[in-house]
Protein backbone atom coordinates (compact mmCIF):
# COMPACT_ATOMS: atom_id res chain seq x y z
CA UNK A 1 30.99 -22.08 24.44
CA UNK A 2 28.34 -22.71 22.13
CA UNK A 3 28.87 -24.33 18.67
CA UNK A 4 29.78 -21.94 15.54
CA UNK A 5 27.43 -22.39 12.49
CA UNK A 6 29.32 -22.63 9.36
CA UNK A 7 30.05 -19.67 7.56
CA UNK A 8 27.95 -20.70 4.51
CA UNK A 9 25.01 -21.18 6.85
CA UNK A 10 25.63 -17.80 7.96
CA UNK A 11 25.97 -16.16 4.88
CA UNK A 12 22.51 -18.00 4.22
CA UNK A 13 20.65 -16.35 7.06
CA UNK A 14 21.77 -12.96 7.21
CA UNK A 15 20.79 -12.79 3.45
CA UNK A 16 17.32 -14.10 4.53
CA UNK A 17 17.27 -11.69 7.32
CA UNK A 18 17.97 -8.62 4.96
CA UNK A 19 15.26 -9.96 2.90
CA UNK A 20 12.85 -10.05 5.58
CA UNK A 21 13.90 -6.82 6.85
CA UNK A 22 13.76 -5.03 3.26
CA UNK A 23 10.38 -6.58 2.69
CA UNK A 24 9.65 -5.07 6.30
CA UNK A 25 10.38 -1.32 5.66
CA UNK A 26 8.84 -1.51 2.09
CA UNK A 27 5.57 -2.60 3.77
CA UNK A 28 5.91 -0.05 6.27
CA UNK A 29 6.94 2.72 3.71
CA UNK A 30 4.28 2.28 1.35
CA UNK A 31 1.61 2.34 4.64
CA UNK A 32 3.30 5.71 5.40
CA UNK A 33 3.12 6.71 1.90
CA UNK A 34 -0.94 5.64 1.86
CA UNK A 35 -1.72 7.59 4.95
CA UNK A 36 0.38 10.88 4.02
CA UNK A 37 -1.36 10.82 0.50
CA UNK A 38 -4.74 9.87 2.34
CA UNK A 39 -4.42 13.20 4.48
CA UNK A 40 -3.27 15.25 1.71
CA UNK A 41 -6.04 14.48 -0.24
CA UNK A 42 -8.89 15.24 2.75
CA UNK A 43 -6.84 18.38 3.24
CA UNK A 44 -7.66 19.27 0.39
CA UNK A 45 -11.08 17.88 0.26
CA UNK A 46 -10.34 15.33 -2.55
CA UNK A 47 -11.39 12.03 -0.59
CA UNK A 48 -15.79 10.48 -1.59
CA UNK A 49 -15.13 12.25 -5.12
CA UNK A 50 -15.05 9.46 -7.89
């Protein structure tokens, strides 16, 4: 059996985890959010206009 990391240690790196992983899906969501508003915007023949 291997050994148990303290529960304070624990707490510690699932709260860094979440961070990472929220930081994670906001990257990714904002990405999605630039490339749906990209092809909007060519659909409609917005994109090289100033």
């Amino acid at each position: 059996m291997g050994a148990q990391i303290p529960e304070p240690d624990q707490i510690k790196q699932f709260k860094e985890f979440l961070g990472t992983d929220n930081k994670l899906k906001e990257i990714c969501f904002l990405d999605c959010v630039k490339t749906q508003n990209e092809a909007l915007a060519a659909k409609a023949g917005l994109l090289g206009q100033p």
